[in-house]
Every structure is written in C-alpha cells, then in structure tokens.
Protein backbone atom coordinates (compact mmCIF):
# COMPACT_ATOMS: atom_id res chain seq x y z
CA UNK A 1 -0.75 -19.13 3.17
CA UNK A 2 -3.05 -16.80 2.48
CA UNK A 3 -4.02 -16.44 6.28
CA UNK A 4 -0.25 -15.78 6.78
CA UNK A 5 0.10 -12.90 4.29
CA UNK A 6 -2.18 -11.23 5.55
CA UNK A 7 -1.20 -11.06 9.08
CA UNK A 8 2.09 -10.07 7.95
CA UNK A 9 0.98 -7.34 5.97
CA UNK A 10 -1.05 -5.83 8.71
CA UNK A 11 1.67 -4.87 10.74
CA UNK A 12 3.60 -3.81 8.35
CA UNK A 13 1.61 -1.04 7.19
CA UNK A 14 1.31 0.31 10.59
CA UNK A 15 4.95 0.15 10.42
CA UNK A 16 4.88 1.78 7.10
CA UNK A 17 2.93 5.30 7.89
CA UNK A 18 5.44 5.09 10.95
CA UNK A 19 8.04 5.51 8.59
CA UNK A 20 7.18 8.82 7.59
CA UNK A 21 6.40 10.02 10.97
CA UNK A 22 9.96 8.81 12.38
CA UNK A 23 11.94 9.69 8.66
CA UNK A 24 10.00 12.77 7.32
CA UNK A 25 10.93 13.19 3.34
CA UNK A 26 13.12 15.75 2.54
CA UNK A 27 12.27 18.66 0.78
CA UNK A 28 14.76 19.23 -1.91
CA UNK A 29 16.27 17.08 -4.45
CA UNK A 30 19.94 17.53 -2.92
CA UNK A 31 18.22 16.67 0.22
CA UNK A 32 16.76 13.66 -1.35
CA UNK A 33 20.55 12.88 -2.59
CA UNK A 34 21.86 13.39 0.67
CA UNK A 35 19.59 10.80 2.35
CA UNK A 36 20.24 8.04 -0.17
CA UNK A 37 23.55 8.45 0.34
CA UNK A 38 24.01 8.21 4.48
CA UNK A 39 21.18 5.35 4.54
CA UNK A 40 20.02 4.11 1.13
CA UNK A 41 17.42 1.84 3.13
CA UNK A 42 15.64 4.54 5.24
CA UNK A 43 15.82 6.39 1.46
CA UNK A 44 13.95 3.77 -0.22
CA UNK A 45 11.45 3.40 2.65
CA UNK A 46 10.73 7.18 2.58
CA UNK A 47 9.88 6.23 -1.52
CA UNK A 48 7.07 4.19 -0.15
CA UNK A 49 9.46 0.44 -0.72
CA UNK A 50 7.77 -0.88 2.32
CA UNK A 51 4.70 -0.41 0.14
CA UNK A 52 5.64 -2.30 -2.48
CA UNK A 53 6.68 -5.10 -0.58
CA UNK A 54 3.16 -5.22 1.41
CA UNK A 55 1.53 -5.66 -2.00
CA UNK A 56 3.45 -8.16 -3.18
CA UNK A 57 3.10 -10.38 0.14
CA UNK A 58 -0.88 -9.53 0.36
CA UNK A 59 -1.68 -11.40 -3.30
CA UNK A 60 -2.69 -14.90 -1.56
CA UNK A 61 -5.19 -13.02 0.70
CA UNK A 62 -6.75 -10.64 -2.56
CA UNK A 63 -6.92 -13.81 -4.16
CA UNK A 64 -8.04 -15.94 -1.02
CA UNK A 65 -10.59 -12.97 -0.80
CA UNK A 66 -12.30 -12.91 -3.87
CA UNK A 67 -12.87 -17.11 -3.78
CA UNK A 68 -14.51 -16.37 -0.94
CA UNK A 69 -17.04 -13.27 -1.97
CA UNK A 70 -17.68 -14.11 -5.09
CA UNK A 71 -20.51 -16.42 -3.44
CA UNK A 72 -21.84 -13.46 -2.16
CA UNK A 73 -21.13 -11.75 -5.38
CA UNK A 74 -19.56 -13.01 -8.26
CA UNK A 75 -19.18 -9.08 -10.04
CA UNK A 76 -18.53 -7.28 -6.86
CA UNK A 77 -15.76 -9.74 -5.88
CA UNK A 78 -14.64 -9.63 -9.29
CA UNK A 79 -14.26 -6.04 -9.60
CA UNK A 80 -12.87 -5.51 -6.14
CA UNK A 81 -10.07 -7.94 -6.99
CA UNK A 82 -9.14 -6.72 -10.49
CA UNK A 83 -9.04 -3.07 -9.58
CA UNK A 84 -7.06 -3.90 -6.55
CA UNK A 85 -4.18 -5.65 -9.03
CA UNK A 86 -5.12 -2.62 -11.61
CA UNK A 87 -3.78 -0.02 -8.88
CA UNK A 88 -0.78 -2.57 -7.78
CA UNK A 89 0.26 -2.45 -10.80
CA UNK A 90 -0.15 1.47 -11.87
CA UNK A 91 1.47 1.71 -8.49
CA UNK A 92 4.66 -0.28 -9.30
CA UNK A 93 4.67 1.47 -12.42
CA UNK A 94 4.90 4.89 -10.34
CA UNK A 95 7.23 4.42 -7.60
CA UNK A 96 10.88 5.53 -8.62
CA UNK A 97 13.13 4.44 -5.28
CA UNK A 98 15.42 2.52 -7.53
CA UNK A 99 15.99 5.54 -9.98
CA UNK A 100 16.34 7.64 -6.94
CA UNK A 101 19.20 5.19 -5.35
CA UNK A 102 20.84 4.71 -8.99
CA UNK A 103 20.81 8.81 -9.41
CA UNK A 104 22.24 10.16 -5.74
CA UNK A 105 25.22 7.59 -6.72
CA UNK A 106 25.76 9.50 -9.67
CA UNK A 107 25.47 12.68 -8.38
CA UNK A 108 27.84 12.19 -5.90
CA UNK A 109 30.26 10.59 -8.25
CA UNK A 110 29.81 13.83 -10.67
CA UNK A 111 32.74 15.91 -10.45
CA UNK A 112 31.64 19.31 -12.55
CA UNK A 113 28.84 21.50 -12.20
CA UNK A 114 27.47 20.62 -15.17
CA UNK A 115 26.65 17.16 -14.21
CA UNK A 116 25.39 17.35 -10.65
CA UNK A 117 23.06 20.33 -12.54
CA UNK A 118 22.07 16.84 -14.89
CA UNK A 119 21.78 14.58 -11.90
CA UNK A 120 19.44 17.16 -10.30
CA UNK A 121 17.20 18.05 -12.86
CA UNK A 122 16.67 14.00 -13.25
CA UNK A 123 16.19 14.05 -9.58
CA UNK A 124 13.48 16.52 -9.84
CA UNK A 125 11.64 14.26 -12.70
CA UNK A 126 11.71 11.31 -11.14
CA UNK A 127 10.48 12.75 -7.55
CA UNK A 128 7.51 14.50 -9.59
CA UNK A 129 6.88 10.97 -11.06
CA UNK A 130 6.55 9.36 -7.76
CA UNK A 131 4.34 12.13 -6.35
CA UNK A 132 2.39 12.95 -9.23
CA UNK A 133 -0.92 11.57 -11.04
CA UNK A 134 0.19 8.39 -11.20
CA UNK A 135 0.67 7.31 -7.60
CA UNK A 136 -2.32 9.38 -6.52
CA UNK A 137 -4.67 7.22 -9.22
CA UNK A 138 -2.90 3.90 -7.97
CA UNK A 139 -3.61 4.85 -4.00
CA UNK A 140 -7.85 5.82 -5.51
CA UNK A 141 -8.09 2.52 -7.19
CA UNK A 142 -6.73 0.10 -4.89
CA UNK A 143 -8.15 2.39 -1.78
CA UNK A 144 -11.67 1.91 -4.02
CA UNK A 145 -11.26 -1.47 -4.65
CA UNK A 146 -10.62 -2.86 -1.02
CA UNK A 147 -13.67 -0.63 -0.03
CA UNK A 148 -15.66 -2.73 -2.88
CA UNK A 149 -14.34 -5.79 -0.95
CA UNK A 150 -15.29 -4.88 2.17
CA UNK A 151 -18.54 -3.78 1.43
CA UNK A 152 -19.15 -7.08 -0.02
CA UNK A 153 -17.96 -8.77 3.18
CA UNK A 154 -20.87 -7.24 4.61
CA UNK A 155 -23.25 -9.66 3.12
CA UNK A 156 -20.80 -12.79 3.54
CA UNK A 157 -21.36 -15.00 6.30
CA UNK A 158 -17.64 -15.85 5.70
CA UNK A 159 -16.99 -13.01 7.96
CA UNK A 160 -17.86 -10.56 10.59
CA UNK A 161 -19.62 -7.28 10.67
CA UNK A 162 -16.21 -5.91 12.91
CA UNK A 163 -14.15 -7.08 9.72
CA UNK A 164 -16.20 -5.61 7.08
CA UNK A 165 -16.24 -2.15 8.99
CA UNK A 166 -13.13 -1.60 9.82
CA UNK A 167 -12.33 -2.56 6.05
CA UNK A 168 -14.79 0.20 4.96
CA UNK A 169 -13.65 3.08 7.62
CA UNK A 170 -10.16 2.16 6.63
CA UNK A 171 -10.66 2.43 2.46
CA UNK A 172 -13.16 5.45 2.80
CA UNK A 173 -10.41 7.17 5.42
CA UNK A 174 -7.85 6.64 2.10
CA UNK A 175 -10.28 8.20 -0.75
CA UNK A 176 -10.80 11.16 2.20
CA UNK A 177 -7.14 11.79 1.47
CA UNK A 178 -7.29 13.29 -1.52
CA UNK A 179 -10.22 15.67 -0.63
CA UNK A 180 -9.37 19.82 -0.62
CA UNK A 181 -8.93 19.73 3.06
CA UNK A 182 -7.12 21.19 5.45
CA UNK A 183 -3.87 19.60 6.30
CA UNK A 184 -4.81 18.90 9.98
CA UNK A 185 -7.77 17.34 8.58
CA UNK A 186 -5.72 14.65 5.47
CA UNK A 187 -3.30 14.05 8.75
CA UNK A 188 -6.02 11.94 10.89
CA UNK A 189 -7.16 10.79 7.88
CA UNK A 190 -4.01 9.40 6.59
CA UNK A 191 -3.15 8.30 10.10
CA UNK A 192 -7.16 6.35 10.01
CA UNK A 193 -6.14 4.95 6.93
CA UNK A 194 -2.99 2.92 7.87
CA UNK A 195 -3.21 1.83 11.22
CA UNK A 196 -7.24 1.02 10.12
CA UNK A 197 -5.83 -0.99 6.93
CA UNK A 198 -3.12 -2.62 9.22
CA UNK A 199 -5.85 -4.01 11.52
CA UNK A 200 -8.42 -5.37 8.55
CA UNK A 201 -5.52 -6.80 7.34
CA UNK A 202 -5.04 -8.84 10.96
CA UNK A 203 -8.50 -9.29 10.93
CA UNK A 204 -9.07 -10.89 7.34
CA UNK A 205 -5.69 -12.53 7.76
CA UNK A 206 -7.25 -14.41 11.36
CA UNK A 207 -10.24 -15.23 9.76
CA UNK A 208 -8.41 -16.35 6.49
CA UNK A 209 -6.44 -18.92 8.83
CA UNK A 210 -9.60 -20.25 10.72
CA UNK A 211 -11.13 -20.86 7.23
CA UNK A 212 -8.45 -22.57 6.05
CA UNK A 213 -8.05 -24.99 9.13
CA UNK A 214 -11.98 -25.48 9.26
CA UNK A 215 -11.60 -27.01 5.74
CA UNK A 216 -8.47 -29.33 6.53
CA UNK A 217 -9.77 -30.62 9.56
CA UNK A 218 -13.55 -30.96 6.97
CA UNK A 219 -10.89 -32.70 3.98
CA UNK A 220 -9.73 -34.94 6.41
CA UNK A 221 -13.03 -36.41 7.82
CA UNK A 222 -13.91 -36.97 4.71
C-alpha cells in the first residue's frame, strides 16, 4: 500500500505545478470570484487542492519511510517524519479553497453594493491567509523534513544513492524558493522542486513495492 501511494503521488505533483503553468491564478479577488464561478474545480486546484490530496494519499509511504530509516537512525527518521505531519497539518490549516468556493457563491448571489463590497473584503482575507506566513512555514517544514529523510536514506542500504539524491536536490530546490531571488531564478527552482519531488516519489514508491514483495515472498518461506 504504501508502495502504491507513493507512485500515485509522484505523478501527481508533476501534474500539480502543471496546474499553475496551464491555469495561472488570477490577480484580483473579483478575478478569483469569477474563476470559481465558470469552473469551481480548476478554482480549487489553482488553491493548491491537488496538494492536499497528494498529502493525504502519501501517509503510508511517510510512515512506510520512517520504519524503514529509523534503523539507520532512530532520531533522524523520527524527526523527518514528525515535521513532515507538523507541516501537513499547518498546511491544511492554511489552505482556504473551500472558503473561497463558499464566498464567490455569495458574492454572486449578493444583490447590493454593500454586500459584494462584504464578500470582497472576505475574499481578500482569506486569499492573504492562503498566501501568507502560514503556507510559506508549512511548504519550509515539510520541504525540511523530506530533505531530513532523504539525507538519511543516504546511509540506508534500504535504498539507492539515485533515490536519496534526487530526494535531497528536490527538498533543497523547495527551501531555495523562498530565498530573495530573482524571479527567473524561484521559477527553475520551483519547476526543480516538483517535477524532482514527483520522481523521488516514483522512486521511493518502486522501491517501497520491491520491499514489500521481498518480505511476502521471505513470510511465506517461512
């Protein structure tokens, strides 16, 4: 199961950065309105929903994960998997698609001034809740985290060098993110990020599934 989640996940967040690429996010709260209410679905994936759902499906393979490492190293492992479900949850916690969908309904159900001026100023506060602190501490933690992991996958034998560095690149190409760059510069980045955490995730998810049949096929000679 495990195996499986994570080989689901990987293409997924490929899929995910492509999102933003193919959908960019509006601009302005009315534009924000606008979108929800032609195609609430592309709305929600613009609010990072995709997201959500990749966490959610990856939990076997953090879990799967730290079983394995924490042979290697029991507080590493430990500390990469608690931080990673630290920054799910702060994550969760940030991301305000459902508000968004619940307030373009209203707004275009208002019928005075007055309250599309509400709807819109609620708009506004629940955009800068999405984009603010909060998500930007959830990406650093879990983006910290999965580099801890990696790193300690370097001294497993339960998987490959190629694993463990792409994990790295991938999670150190997320911190870089947040760095006072310039914009061409957080672009490759971002773009080494995803399609770099959608392949360790293919990776780890492979090697997940050969572990897993190796000790069936061991539990049943037994």
């Amino acid at each position: 199961m495990a195996g499986v989640a994570a080989l689901i996940a990987g293409p997924l967040t490929i899929i995910d950065i492509m999102v933003y690429v193919i959908w960019p996010q509006p601009s302005t709260i009315t534009a924000w309105f606008s979108l929800f209410h032609k195609n609430w679905i592309v709305g929600l994936l613009d609010l990072d929903f995709l997201g959500m759902f990749i966490y959610i499906i990856v939990v076997p393979a953090i879990i799967a994960l730290y079983l394995i490492l924490r042979r290697t190293s029991p507080s590493w492992a430990t500390v990469g998997a608690v931080l990673t479900f630290v920054g799910m949850a702060a994550y969760f916690a940030s991301n305000t698609g459902i508000s968004m969908l619940s307030l373009s309904g209203q707004y275009a159900a208002a019928t005075t001034d007055a309250q599309r001026a509400m709807f819109l100023a609620a708009g506004q506060a629940v955009i800068a809740i999405f984009m603010g602190p909060a998500f930007t501490t959830s990406f650093c933690i879990v983006s910290s985290s999965l580099l801890v992991t990696a790193v300690v996958m370097l001294r497993s034998s339960g998987f490959s060098g190629k694993v463990a560095h792409v994990g790295v690149i991938a999670n150190v190409a997320g911190l870089a993110e947040f760095l006072p760059a310039p914009f061409a510069f957080l672009i490759v980045v971002s773009l080494v990020n995803a399609i770099g955490l959608g392949i360790w995730f293919i990776l780890v998810g492979r090697r997940l599934w050969q572990l897993g049949q190796a000790s069936q096929v061991e539990a049943g000679l037994k």
